[in-house]
Protein backbone atom coordinates (compact mmCIF):
# COMPACT_ATOMS: atom_id res chain seq x y z
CA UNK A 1 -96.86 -19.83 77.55
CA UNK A 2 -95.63 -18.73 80.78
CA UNK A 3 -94.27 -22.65 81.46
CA UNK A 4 -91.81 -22.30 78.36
CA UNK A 5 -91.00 -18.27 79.10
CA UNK A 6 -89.74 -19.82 82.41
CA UNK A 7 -88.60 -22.54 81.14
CA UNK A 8 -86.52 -20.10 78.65
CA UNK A 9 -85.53 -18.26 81.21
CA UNK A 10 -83.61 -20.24 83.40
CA UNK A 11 -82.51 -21.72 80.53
CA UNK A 12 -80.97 -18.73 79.13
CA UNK A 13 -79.46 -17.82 82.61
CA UNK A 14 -78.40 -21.00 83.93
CA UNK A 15 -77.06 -22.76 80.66
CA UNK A 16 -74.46 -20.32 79.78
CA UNK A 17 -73.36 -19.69 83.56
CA UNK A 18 -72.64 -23.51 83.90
CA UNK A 19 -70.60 -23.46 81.25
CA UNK A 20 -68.40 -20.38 81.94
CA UNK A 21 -69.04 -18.89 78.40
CA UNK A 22 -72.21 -16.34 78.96
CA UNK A 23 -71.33 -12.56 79.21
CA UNK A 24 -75.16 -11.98 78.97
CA UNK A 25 -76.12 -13.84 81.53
CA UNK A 26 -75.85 -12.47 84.78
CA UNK A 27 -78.30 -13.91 87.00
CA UNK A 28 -78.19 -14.66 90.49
């Protein structure tokens, strides 16, 4: 489980920063 949290994770951060339409994401 801790593979796909991570794996969710980065998803959920990097996807939406990529493509410029994520307000939630604000990772690093």
């Amino acid at each position: 489980m801790a593979v796909q949290a991570e794996g969710a994770f980065v998803d959920v951060h990097f996807v939406p920063q990529t493509t410029g339409g994520g307000g939630t994401a604000q990772g690093p």
